[in-house]
Protein backbone atom coordinates (compact mmCIF):
# COMPACT_ATOMS: atom_id res chain seq x y z
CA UNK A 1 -23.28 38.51 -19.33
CA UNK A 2 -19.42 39.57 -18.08
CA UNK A 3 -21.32 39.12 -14.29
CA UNK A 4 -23.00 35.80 -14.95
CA UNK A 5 -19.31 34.93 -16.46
CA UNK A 6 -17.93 35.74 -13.40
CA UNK A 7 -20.20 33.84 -10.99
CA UNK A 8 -19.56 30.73 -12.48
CA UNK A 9 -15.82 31.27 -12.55
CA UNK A 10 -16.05 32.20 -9.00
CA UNK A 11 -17.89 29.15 -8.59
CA UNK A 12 -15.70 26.43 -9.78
CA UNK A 13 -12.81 28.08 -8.42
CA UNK A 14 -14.54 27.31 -5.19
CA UNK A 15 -15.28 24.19 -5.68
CA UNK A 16 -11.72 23.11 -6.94
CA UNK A 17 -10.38 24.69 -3.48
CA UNK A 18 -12.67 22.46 -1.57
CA UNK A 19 -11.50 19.66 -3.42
CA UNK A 20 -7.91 20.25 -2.83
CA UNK A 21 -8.60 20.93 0.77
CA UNK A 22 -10.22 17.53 0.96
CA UNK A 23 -7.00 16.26 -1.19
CA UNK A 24 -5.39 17.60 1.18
CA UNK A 25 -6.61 16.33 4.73
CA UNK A 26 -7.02 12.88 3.22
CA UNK A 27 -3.49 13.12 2.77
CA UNK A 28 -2.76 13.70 6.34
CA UNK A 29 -5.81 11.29 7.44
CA UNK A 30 -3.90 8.29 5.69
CA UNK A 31 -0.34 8.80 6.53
CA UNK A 32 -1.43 11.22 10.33
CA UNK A 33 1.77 13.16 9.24
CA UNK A 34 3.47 14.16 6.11
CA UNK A 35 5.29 17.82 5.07
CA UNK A 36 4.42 20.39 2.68
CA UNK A 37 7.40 18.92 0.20
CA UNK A 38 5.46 16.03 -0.16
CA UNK A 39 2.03 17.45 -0.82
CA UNK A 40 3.52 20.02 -3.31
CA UNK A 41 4.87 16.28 -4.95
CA UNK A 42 1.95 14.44 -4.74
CA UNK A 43 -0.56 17.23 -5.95
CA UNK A 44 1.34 19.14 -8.80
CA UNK A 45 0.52 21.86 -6.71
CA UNK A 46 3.22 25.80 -6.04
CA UNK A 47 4.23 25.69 -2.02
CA UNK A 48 2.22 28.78 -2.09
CA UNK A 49 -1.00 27.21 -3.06
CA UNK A 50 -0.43 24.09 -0.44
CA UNK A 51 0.78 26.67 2.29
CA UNK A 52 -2.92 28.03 1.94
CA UNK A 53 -4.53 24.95 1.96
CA UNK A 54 -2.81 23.93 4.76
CA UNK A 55 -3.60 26.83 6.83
CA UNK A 56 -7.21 27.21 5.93
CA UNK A 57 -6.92 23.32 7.23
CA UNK A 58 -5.62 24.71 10.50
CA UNK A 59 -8.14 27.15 10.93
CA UNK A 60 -10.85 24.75 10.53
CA UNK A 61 -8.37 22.47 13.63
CA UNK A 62 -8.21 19.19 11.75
CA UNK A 63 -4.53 19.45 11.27
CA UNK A 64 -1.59 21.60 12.97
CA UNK A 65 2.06 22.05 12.15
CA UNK A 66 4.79 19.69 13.42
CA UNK A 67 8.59 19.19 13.39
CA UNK A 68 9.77 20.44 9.96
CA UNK A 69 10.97 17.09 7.89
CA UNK A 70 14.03 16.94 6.21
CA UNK A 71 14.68 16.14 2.51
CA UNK A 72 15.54 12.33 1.59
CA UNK A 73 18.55 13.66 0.08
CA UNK A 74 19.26 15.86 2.89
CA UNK A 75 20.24 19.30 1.55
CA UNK A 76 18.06 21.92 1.73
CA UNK A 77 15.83 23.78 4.38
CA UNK A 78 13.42 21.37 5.89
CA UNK A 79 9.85 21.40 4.99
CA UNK A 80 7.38 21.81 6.95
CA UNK A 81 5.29 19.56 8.85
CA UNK A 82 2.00 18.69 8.92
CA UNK A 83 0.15 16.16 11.77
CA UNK A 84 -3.17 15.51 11.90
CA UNK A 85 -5.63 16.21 14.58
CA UNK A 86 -7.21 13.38 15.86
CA UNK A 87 -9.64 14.55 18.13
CA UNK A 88 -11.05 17.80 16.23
CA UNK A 89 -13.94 15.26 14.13
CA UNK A 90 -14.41 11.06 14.92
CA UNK A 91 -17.09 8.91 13.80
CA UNK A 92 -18.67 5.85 14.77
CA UNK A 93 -17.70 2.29 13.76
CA UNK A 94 -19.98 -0.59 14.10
CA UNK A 95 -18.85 -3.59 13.40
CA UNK A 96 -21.82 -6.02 13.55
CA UNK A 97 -20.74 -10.04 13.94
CA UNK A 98 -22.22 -13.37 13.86
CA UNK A 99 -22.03 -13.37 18.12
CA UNK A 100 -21.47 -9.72 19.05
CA UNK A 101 -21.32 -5.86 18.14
CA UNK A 102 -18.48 -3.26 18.79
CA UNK A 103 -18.65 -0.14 18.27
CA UNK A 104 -15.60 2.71 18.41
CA UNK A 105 -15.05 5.89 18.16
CA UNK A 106 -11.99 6.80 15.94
CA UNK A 107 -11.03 9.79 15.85
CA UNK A 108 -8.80 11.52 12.35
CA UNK A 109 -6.28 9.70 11.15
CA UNK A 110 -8.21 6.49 12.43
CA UNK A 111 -6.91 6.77 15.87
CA UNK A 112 -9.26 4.09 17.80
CA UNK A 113 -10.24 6.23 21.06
CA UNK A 114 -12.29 3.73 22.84
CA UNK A 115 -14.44 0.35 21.65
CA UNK A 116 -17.49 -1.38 23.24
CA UNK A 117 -18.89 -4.21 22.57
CA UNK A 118 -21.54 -6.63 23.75
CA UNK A 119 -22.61 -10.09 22.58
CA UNK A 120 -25.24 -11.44 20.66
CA UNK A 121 -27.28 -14.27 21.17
CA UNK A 122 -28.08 -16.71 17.86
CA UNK A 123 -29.75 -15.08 14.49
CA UNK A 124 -30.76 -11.66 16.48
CA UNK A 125 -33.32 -9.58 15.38
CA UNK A 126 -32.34 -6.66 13.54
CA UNK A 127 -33.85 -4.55 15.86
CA UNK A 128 -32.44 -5.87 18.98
CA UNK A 129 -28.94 -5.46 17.35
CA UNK A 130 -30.01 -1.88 16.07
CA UNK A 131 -31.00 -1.26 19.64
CA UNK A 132 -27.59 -2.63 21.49
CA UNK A 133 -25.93 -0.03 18.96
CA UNK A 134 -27.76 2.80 20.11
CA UNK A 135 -26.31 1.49 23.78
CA UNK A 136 -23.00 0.79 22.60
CA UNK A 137 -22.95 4.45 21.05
CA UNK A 138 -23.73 6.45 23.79
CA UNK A 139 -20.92 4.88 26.12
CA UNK A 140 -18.55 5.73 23.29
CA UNK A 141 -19.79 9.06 22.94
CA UNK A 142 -19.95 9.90 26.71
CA UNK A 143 -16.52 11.01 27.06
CA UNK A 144 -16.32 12.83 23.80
CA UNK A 145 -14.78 16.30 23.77
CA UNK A 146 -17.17 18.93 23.23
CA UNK A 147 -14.99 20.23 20.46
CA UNK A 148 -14.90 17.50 18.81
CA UNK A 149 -17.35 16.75 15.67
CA UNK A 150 -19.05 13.64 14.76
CA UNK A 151 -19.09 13.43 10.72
CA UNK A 152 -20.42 9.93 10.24
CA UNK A 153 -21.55 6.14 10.76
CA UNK A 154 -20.12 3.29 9.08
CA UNK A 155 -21.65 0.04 9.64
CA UNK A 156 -19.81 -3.11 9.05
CA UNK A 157 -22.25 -6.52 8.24
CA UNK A 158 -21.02 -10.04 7.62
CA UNK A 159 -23.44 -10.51 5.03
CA UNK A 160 -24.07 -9.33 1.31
CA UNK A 161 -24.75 -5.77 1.30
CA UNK A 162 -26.73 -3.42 -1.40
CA UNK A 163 -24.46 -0.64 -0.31
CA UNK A 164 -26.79 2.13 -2.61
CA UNK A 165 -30.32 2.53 -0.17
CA UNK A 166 -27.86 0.21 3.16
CA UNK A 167 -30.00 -3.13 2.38
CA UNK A 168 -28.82 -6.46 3.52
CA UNK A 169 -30.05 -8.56 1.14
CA UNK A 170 -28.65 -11.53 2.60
CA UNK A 171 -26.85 -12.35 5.96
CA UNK A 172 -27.14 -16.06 6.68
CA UNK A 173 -25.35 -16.84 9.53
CA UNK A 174 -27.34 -13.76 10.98
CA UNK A 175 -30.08 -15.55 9.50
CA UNK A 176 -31.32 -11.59 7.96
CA UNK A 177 -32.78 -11.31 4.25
CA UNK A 178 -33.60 -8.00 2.46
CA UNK A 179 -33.13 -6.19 5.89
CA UNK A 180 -33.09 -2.48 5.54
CA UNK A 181 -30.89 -2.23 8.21
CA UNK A 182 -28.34 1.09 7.71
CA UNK A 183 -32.58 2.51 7.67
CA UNK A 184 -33.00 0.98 11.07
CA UNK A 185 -29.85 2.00 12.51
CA UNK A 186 -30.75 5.13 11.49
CA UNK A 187 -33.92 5.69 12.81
CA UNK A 188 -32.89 4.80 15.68
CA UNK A 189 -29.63 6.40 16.24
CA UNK A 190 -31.11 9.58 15.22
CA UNK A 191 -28.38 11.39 14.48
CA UNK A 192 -27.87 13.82 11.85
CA UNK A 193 -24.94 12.54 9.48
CA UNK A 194 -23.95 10.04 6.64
CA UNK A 195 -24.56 6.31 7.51
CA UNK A 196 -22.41 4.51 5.59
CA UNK A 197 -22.76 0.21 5.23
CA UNK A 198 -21.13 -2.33 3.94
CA UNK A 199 -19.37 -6.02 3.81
CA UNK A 200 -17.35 -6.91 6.32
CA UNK A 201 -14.82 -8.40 3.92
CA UNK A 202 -14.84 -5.52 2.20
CA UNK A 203 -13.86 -2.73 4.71
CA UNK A 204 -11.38 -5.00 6.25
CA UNK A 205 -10.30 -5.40 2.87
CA UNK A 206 -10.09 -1.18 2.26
CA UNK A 207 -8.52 -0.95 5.98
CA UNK A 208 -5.49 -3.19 5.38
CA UNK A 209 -5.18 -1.86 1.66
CA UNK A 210 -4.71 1.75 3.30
CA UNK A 211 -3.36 1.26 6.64
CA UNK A 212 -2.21 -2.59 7.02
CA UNK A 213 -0.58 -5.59 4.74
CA UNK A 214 -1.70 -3.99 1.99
CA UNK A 215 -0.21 -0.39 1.97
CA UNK A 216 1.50 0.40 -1.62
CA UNK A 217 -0.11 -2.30 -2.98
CA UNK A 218 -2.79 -2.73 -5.96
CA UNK A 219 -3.95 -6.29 -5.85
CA UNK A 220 -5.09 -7.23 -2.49
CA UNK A 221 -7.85 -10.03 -1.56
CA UNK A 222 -8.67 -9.60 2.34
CA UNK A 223 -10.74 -13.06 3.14
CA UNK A 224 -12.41 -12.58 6.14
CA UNK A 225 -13.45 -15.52 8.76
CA UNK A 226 -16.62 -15.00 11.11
CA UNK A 227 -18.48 -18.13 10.99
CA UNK A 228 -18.70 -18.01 7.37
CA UNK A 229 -15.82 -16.82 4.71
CA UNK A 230 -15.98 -13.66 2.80
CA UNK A 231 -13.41 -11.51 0.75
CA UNK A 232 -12.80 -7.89 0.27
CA UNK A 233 -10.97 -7.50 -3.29
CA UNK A 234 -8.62 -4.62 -4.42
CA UNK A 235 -7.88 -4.95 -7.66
CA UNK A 236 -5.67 -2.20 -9.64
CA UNK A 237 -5.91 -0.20 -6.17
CA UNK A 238 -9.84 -0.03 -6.20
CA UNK A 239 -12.97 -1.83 -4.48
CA UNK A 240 -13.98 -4.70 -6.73
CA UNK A 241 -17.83 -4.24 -5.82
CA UNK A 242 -19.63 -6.34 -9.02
CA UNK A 243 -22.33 -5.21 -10.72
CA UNK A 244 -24.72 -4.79 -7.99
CA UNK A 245 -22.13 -4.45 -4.85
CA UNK A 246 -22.68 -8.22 -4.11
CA UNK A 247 -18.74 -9.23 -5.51
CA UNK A 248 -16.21 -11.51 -3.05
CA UNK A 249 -18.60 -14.32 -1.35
CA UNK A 250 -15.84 -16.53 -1.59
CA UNK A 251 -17.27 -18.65 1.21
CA UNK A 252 -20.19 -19.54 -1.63
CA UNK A 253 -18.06 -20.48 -4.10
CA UNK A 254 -18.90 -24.46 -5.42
CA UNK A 255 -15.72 -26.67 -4.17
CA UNK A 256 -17.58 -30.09 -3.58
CA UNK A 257 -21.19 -29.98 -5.68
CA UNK A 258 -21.41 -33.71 -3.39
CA UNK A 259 -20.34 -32.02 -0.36
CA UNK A 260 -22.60 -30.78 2.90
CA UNK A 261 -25.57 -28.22 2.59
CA UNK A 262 -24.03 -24.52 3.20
CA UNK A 263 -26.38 -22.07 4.94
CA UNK A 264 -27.00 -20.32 1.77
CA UNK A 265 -29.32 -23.10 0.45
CA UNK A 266 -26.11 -25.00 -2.08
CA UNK A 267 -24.61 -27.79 -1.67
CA UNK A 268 -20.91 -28.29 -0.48
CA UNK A 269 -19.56 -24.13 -0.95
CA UNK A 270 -16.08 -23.64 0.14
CA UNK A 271 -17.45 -22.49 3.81
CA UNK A 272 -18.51 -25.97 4.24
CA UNK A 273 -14.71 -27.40 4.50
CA UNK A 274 -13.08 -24.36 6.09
CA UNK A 275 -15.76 -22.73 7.76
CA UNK A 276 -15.53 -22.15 11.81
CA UNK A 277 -18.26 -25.24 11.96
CA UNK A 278 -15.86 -27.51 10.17
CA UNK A 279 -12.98 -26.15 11.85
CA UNK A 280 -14.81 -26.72 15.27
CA UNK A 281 -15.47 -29.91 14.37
CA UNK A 282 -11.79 -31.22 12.90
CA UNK A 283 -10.44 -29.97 16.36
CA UNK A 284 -13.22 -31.91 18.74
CA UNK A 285 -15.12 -28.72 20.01
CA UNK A 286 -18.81 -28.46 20.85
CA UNK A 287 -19.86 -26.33 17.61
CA UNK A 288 -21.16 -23.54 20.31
CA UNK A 289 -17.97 -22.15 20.49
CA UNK A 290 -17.62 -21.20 16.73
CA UNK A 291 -18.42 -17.93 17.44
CA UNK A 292 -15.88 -17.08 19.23
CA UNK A 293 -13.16 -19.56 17.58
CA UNK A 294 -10.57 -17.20 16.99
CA UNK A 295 -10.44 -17.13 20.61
CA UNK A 296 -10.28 -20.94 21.09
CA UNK A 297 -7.65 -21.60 18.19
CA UNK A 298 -5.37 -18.81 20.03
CA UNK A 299 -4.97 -20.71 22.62
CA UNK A 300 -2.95 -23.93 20.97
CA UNK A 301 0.92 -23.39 21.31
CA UNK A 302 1.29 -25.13 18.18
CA UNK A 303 -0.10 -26.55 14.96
CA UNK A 304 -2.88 -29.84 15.47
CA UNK A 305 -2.56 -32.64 12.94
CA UNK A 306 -6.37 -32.46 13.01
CA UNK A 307 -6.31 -28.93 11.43
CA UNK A 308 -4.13 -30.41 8.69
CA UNK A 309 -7.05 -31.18 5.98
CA UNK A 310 -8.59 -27.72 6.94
CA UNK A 311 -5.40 -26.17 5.83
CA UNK A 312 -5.32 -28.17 2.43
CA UNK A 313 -8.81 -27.14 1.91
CA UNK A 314 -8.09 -23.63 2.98
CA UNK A 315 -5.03 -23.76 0.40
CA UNK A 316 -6.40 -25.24 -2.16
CA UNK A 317 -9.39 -22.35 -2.08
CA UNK A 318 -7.06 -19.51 -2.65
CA UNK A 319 -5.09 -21.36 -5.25
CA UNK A 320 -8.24 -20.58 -7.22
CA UNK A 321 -9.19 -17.79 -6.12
CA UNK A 322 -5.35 -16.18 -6.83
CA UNK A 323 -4.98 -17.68 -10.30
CA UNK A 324 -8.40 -16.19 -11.31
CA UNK A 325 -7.60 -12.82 -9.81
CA UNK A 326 -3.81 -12.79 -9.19
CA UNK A 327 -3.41 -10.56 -6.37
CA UNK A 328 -0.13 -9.95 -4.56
CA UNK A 329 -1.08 -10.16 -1.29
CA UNK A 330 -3.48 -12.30 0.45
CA UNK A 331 -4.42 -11.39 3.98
CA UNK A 332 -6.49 -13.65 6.15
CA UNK A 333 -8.56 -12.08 8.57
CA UNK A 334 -11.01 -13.60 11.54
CA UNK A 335 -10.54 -16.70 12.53
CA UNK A 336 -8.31 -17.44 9.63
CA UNK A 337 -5.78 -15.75 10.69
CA UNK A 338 -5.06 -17.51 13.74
CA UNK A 339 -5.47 -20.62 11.53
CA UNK A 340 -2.84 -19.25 9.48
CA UNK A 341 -1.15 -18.82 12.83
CA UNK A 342 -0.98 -22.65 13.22
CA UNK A 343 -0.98 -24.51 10.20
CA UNK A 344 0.59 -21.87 7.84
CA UNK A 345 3.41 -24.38 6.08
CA UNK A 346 0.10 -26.90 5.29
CA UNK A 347 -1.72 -23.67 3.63
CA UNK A 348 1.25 -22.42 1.59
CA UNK A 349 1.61 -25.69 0.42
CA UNK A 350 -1.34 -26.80 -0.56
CA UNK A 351 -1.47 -23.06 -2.58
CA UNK A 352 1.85 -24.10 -3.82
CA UNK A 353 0.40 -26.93 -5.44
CA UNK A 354 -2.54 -25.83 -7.14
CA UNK A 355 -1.46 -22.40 -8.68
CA UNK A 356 0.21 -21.28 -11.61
CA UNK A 357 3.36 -20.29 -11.66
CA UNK A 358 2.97 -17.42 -13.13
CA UNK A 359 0.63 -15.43 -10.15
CA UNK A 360 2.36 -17.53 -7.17
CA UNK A 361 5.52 -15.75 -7.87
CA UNK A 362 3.65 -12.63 -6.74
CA UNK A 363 1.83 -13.73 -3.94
CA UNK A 364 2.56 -13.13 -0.69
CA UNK A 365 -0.21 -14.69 2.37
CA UNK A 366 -0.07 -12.98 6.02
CA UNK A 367 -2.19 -12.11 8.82
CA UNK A 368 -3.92 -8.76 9.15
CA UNK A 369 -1.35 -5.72 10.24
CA UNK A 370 -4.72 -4.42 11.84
CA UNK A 371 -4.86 -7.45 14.06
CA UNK A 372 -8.81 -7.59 15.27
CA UNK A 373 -9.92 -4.22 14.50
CA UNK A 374 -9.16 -4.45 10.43
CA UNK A 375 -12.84 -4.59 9.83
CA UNK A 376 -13.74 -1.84 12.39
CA UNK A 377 -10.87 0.39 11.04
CA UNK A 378 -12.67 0.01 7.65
CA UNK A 379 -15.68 0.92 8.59
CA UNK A 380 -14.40 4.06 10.00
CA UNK A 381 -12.10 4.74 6.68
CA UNK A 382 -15.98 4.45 4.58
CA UNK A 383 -17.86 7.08 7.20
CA UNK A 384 -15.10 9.64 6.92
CA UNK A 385 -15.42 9.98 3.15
CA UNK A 386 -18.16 13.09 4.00
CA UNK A 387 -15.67 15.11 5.67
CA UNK A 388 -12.55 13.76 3.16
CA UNK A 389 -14.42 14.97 0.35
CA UNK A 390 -15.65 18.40 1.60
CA UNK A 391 -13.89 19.66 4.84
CA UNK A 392 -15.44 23.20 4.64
CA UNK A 393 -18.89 21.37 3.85
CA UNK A 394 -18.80 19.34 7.01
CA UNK A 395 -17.23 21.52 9.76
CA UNK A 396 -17.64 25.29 8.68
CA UNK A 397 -15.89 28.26 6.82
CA UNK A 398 -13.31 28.78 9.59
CA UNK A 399 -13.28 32.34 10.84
CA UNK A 400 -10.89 34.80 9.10
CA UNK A 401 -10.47 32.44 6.38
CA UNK A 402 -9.83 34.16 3.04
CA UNK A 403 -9.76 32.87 -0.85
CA UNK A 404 -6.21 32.03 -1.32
């Protein structure tokens, strides 16, 4: 009995010194360099206990010691440093749009080594997107170094996403429903790790909440333009997923019941008045280029009186949308943020005007700190959770390493 006692004391002591290794490295991921002070804060853990988490983290390469940090106050012995190691594991990010696919490899501490990306043409077939992946991947991968370790694949779709068996159960302006897709990818990728999927407006939404507009803050709403309009909500510093995953579709949310058909089969949804078709049209362009209308909007020096109504619609949206979930920052991604570039006065104004006092005191709107790749970054942040949760697991029992 004293042996089977024992074994399972051995065993949970094991498994709470993975999970503070993993504590640990996520640590580092997030802020790519911190000191031992601050872990032994952050954790409730001795300096002797972090010192051999730390090292058993070296051994395994993912992080190495830099310049020792000095107190805030300034007395004392500085504390060691730790940095993280970018290169030693990377995973793919796919970030799948309306008119194109990129794919990166980002490397710890979601350093963006290299991106590719290649076009789509209209409503592709999920194949023939899962198939310029597999293309995309391989020129990522071609200069990798050979010490380096892939640990996963996160897949971004603009669409709604059953993120438990990777089914997109509905991506309209991709014209996909109830495509298994993170399957397909899969199969043909063929490679042996975690693929992770999910909304687009939700990992830009997790990316800008970690790393962008967002950082130190619990309430965040990340509303994403590409074609159509999604959001990514953090509420109380978590995902707001729904029941079923499907939570955020902003874009679908009834503003005019008289108003135009939307792509999703309703009748006048939010996407129909600040959508890129309606923006396209309220600034003259051919409705081809709504794709890539970031791009075109980018390249007005100033705001259009055209783009004014847009704006109030856009405004008016969010008022809505922040008294019924009162977030402090709003960040507007896509093609929205170069909007927001032009025409920001008209949108706080018209948000202004339509919310309560009460959560517009709080609210702050801005442009994604993550500029473009918010949404890729995300996707990265959502594969790495293999190797945040388990280093050992993923890369190894480093050599020589001991139970500390």
């Amino acid at each position: 009995m004293a042996g089977v006692t024992r074994t399972g004391t051995g065993t949970n002591q094991e498994a709470v010194r993975r999970h503070n290794l993993g504590t640990v490295l996520r640590h580092v991921h997030r802020t790519r360099s911190t000191s031992r002070a601050s872990l032994t804060t952050q954790m409730a853990l001795n300096r002797s206990t972090i010192g051999g988490l730390a090292a058993t983290l070296e051994e395994l390469g993912v992080v190495r010691r830099s310049t020792p940090v000095s107190s805030r106050a300034g007395a004392g012995r500085p504390s060691a440093g730790l940095e993280v190691v970018s290169r030693r594991a990377y995973v793919l990010a796919i970030d799948v749009g309306v008119d194109r696919v990129v794919v990166g490899r980002v490397g710890l501490g979601c350093d963006v080594e290299v991106k590719a990306r290649v076009n789509l043409p209209p409503e592709p077939a999920p194949e023939h997107v899962a198939d310029t992946i597999v293309g995309l991947v391989a020129a990522v991968r071609a200069d990798a170094s050979p010490e380096s370790t892939l640990v996963g694949v996160g897949i971004s779709v603009p669409g709604v996403v059953r993120e438990a068996d990777g089914m997109v159960v509905f991506a309209p302006n991709l014209g996909w429903h109830e495509v298994p897709f993170a399957a397909i990818v899969r199969e043909k990728l063929d490679l042996d790790v975690d693929h992770v999927i999910a909304n687009d407006a939700d990992l830009g939404a997790r990316a800008e909440h970690v790393r962008g507009a967002g950082v130190d803050v619990d309430h965040l709403i990340y509303v994403s333009g590409d074609v159509g309009v999604g959001a990514g909500v953090i509420t109380a510093g978590r995902p707001l997923g729904g029941a079923g995953g499907f939570a955020g579709e902003l874009g679908h949310m009834s503003y005019d019941p008289q108003g135009l058909r939307c792509h999703c089969g309703s009748r006048g949804c939010w996407e129909t008045q600040v959508g890129a078709v309606a923006i396209a049209r309220a600034i003259g362009a051919p409705t081809d280029v709504v794709a890539t209308l970031d791009t075109v909007l980018d390249d007005f020096d100033g705001p259009l009186e055209s783009l004014h109504e847009i704006a109030r619609h856009v405004g008016h949206g969010l008022a809505n949308v922040v008294n019924l979930l009162n977030p402090q920052v709003v960040v507007l991604g896509g093609y929205l943020a170069s909007l927001h570039r032009l025409v920001e006065p008209e949108i706080l104004a018209a948000v202004r005007a339509g919310v309560m006092s009460g959560p517009g005191s709080q609210l702050r709107v801005t442009r994604p700190a993550l500029g473009g790749d918010a949404v890729l970054v995300g996707a990265a942040e959502a594969a790495f959770e293999s190797l945040l949760a388990d280093p050992v697991g993923m890369l190894g029992v480093p050599a020589g390493a001991v139970a500390r």
